[in-house]
C-alpha atoms as a PDB file:
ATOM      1  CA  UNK A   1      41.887  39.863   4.303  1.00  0.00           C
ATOM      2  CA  UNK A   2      40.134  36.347   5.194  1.00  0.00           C
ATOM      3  CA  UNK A   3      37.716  35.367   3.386  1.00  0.00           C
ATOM      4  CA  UNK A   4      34.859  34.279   5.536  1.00  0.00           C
ATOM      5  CA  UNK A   5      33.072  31.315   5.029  1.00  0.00           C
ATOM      6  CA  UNK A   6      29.446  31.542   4.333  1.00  0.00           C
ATOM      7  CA  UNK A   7      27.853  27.894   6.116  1.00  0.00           C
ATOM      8  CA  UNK A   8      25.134  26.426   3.935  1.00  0.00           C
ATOM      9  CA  UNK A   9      21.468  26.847   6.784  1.00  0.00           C
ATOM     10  CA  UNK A  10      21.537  23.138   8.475  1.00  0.00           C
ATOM     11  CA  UNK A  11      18.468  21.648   7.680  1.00  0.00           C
ATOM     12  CA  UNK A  12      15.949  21.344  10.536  1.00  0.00           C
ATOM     13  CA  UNK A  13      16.173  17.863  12.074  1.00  0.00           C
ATOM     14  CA  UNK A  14      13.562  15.355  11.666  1.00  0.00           C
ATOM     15  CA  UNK A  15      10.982  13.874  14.683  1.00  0.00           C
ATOM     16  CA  UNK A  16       9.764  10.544  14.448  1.00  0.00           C
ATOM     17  CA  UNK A  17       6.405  11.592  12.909  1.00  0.00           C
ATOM     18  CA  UNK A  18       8.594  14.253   9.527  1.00  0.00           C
ATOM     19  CA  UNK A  19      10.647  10.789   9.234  1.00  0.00           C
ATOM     20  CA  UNK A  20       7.710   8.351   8.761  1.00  0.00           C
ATOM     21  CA  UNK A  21       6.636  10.962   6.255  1.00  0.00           C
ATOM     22  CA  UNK A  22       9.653  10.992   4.900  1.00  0.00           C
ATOM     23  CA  UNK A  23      10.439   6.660   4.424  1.00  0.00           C
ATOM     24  CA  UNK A  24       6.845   6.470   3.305  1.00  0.00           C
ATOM     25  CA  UNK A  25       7.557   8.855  -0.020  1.00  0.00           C
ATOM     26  CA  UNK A  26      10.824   6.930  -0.244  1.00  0.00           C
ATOM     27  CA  UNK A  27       8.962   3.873  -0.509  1.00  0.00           C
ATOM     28  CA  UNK A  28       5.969   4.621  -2.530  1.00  0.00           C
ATOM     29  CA  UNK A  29       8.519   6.185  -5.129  1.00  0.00           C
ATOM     30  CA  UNK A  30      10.605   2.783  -5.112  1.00  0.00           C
ATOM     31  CA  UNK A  31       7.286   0.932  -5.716  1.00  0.00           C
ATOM     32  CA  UNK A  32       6.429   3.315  -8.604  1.00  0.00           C
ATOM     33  CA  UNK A  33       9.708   1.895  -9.891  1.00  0.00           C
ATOM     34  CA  UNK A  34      11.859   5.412  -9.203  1.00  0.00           C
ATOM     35  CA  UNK A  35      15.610   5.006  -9.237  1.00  0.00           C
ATOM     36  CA  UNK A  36      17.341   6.120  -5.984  1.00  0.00           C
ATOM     37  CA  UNK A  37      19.179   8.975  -7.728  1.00  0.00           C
ATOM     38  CA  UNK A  38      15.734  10.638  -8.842  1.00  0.00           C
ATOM     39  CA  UNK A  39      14.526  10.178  -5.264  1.00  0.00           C
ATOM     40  CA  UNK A  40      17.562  11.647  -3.598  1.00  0.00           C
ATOM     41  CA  UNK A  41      17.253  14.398  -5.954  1.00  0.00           C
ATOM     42  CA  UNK A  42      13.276  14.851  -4.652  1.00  0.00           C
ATOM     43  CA  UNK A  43      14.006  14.814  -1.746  1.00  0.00           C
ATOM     44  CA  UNK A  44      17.385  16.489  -0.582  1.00  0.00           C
ATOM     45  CA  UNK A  45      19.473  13.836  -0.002  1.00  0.00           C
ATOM     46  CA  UNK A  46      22.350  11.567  -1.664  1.00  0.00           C
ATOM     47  CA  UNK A  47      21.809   8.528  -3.113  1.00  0.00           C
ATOM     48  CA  UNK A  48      23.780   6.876   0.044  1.00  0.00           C
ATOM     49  CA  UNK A  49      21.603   8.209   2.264  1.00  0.00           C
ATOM     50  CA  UNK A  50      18.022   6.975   0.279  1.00  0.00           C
ATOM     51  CA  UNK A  51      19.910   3.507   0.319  1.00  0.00           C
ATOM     52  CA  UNK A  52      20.216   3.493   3.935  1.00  0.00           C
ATOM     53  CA  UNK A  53      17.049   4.606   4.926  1.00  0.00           C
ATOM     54  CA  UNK A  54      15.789   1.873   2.696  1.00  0.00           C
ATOM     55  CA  UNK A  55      17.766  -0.984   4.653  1.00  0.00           C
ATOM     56  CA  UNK A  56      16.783   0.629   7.719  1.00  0.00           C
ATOM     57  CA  UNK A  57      12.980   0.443   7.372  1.00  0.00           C
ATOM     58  CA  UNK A  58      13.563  -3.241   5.930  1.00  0.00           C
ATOM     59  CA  UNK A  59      15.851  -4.289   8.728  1.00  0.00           C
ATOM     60  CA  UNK A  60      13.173  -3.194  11.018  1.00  0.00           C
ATOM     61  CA  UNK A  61       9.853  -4.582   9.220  1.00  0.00           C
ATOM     62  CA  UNK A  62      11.749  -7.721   9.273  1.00  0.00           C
ATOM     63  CA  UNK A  63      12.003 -10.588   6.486  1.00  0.00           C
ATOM     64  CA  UNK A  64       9.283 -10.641   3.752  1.00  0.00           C
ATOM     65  CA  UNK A  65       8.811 -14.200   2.978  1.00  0.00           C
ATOM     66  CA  UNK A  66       9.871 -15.045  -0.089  1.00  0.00           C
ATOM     67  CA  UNK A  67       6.289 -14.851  -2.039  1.00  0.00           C
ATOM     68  CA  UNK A  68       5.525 -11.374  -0.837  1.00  0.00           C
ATOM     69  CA  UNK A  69       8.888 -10.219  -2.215  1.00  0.00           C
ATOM     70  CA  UNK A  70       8.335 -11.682  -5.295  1.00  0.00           C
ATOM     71  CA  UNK A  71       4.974 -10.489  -5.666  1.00  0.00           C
ATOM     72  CA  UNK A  72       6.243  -6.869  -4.739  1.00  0.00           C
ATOM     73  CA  UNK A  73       8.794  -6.969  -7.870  1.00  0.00           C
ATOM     74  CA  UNK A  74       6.351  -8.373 -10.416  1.00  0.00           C
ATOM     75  CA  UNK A  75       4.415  -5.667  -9.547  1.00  0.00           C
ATOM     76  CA  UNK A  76       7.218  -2.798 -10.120  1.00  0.00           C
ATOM     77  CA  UNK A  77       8.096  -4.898 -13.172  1.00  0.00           C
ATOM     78  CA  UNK A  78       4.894  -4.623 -14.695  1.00  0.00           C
ATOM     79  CA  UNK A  79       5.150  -0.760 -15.796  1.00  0.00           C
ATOM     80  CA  UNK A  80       8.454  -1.784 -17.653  1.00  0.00           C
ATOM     81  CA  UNK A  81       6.537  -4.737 -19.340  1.00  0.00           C
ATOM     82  CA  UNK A  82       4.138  -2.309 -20.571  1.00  0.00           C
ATOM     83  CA  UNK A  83       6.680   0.519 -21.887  1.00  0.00           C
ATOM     84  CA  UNK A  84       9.032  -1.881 -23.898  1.00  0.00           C
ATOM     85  CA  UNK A  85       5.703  -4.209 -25.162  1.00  0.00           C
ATOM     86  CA  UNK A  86       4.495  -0.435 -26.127  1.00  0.00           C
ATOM     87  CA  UNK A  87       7.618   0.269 -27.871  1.00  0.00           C
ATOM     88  CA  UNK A  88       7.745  -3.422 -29.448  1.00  0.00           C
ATOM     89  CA  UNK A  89       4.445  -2.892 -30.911  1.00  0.00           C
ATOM     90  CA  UNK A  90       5.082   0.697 -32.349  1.00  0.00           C
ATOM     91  CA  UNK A  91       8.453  -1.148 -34.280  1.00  0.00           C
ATOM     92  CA  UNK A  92      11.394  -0.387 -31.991  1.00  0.00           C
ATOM     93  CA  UNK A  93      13.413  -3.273 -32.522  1.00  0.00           C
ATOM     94  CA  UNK A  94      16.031  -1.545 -29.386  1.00  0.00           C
ATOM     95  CA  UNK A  95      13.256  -2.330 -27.208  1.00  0.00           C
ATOM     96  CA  UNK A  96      13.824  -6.376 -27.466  1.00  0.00           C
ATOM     97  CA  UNK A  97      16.442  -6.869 -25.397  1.00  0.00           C
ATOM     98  CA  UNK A  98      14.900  -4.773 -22.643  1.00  0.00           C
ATOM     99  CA  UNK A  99      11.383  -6.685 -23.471  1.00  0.00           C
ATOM    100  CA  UNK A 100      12.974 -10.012 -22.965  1.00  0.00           C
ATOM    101  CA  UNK A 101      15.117  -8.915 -19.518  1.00  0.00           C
ATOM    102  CA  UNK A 102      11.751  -8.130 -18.085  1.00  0.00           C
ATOM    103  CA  UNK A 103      10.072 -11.361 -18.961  1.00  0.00           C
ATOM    104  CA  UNK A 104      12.810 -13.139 -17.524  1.00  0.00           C
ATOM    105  CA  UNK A 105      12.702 -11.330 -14.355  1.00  0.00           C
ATOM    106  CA  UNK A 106       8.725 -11.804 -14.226  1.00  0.00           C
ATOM    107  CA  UNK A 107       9.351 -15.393 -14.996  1.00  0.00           C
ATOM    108  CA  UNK A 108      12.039 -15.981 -12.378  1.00  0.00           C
ATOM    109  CA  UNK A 109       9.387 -14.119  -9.913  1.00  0.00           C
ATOM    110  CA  UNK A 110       6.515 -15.780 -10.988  1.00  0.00           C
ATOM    111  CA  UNK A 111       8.751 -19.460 -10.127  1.00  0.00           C
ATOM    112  CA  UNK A 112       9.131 -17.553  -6.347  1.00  0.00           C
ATOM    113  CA  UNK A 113       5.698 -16.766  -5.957  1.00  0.00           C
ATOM    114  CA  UNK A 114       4.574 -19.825  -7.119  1.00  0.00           C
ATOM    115  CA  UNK A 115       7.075 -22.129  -4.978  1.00  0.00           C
ATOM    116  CA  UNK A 116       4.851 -24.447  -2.542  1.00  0.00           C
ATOM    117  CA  UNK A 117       5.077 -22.146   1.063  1.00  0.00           C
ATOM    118  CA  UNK A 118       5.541 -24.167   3.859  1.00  0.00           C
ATOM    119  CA  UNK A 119       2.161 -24.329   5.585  1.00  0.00           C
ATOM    120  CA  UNK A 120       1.996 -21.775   9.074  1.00  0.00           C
ATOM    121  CA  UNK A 121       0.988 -24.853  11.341  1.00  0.00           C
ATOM    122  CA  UNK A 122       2.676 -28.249  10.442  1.00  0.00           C
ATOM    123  CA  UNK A 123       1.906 -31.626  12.039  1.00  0.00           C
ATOM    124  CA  UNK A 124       4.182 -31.041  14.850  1.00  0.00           C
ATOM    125  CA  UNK A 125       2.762 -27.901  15.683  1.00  0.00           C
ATOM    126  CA  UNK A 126      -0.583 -28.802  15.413  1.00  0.00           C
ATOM    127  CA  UNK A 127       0.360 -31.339  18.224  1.00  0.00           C
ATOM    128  CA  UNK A 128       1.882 -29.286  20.770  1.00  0.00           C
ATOM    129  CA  UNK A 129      -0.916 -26.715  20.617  1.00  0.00           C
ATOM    130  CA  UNK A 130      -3.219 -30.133  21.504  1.00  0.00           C
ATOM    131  CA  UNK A 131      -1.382 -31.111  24.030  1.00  0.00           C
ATOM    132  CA  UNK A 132      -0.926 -27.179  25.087  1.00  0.00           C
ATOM    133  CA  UNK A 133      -4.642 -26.605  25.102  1.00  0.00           C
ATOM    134  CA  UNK A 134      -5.206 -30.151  26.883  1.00  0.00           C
ATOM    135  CA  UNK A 135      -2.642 -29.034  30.113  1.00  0.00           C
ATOM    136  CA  UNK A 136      -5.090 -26.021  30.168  1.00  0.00           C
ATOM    137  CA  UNK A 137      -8.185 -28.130  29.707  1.00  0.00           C
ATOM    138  CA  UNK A 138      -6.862 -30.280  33.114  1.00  0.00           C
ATOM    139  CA  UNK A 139      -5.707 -27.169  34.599  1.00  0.00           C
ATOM    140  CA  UNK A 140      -9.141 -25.430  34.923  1.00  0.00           C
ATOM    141  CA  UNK A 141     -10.873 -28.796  35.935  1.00  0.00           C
ATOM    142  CA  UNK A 142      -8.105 -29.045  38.911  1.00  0.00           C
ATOM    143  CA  UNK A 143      -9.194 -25.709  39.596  1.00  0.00           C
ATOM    144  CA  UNK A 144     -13.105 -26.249  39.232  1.00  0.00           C
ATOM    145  CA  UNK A 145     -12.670 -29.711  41.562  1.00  0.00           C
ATOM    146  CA  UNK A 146     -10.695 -27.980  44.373  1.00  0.00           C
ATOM    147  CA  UNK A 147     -13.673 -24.952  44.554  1.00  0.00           C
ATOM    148  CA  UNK A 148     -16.160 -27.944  44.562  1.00  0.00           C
ATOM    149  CA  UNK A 149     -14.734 -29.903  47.204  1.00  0.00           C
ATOM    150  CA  UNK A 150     -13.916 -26.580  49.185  1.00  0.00           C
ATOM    151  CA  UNK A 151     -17.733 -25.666  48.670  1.00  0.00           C
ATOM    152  CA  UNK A 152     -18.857 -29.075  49.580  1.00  0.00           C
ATOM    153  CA  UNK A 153     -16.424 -28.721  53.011  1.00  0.00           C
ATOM    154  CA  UNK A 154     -17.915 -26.007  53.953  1.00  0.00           C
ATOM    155  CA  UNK A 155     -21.593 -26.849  53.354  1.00  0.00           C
ATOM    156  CA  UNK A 156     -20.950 -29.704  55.674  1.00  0.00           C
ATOM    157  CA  UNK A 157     -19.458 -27.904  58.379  1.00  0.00           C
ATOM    158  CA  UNK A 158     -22.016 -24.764  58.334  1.00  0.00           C
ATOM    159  CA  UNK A 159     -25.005 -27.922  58.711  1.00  0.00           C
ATOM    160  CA  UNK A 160     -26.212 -28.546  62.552  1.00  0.00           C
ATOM    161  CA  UNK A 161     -25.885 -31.903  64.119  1.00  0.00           C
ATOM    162  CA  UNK A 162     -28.160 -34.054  63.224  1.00  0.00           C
ATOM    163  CA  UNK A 163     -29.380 -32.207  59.707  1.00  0.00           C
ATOM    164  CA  UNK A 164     -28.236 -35.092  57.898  1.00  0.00           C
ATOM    165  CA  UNK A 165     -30.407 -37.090  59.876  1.00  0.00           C
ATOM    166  CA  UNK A 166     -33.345 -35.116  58.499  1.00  0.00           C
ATOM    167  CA  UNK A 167     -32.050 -35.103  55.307  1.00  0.00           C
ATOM    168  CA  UNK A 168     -32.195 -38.904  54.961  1.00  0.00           C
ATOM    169  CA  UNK A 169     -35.603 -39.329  55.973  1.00  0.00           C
ATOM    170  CA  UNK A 170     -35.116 -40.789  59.329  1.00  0.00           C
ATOM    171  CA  UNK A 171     -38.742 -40.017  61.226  1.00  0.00           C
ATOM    172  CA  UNK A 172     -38.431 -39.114  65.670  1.00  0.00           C
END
């Protein structure tokens, strides 16, 4: 006799809205400082698959800058600052090297976040937006001159003969 084989239920595939649901409890457990096993565990998947969806929504959100990603892991790095000063302080002398690995980490963050950022609008960029908004400036005066002189063309020609005559004062 075969043995049948008993298929495990698929899982119901994800829309758009499930997977934002989904990547948003992904990240907010990374922030908290989870490890990707626990949250493959939470959630159903493998650790693989957490680690993709990860690069995934950071390919697509594009590039921190450098600051923001510092910023970001000082601030996961604080609860471990906490737990191993905690643990210092109560006389756990296994908590040192721990202690000291997260100050360095904080410290080499702290350099990142401090670095000088290059400012959004340098010199050079400053001067072609001038010179952009000055083309645009001579642009809409072009534009205003032409409607004046085509208003003043036909002012002239709508006037009788001889209404300029009038208008300058000349008596009959």
């Amino acid at each position: 006799m075969i043995a049948e084989t008993v298929s495990k239920p698929r899982r119901p595939r994800l829309n758009p809205y499930t997977k934002g649901l989904r990547r948003e409890r992904i990240f907010s457990r990374r922030r908290l400082g989870w490890p990707y096993s626990e949250i493959a565990r939470e959630e159903g998947l493998s650790q693989e698959r957490v680690r993709q969806i990860v690069i995934e929504a950071l390919e697509r959100q594009g590039i921190d800058r450098p600051a923001d990603h510092a910023m970001l892991q000082m601030v996961r790095l604080e609860k471990a600052h906490e737990v191993a000063a905690e643990a210092l302080a109560a006389g756990d002398l296994s908590a040192i090297a721990p202690y000291l690995g997260v100050l360095e980490r904080l410290d080499r963050y702290a350099q990142i976040g401090a670095a000088k950022q290059a400012p959004a609008y340098d010199d050079a960029a400053r001067e072609r937006l001038l010179a952009k908004l000055n083309r645009v400036a001579a642009r809409i005066d072009a534009q205003d001159a032409r409607k004046a002189a085509k208003l003043a063309a036909a002012t002239t020609q709508e006037a009788p003969p001889g209404a300029a005559d009038l208008d300058s004062g000349s008596s009959l």
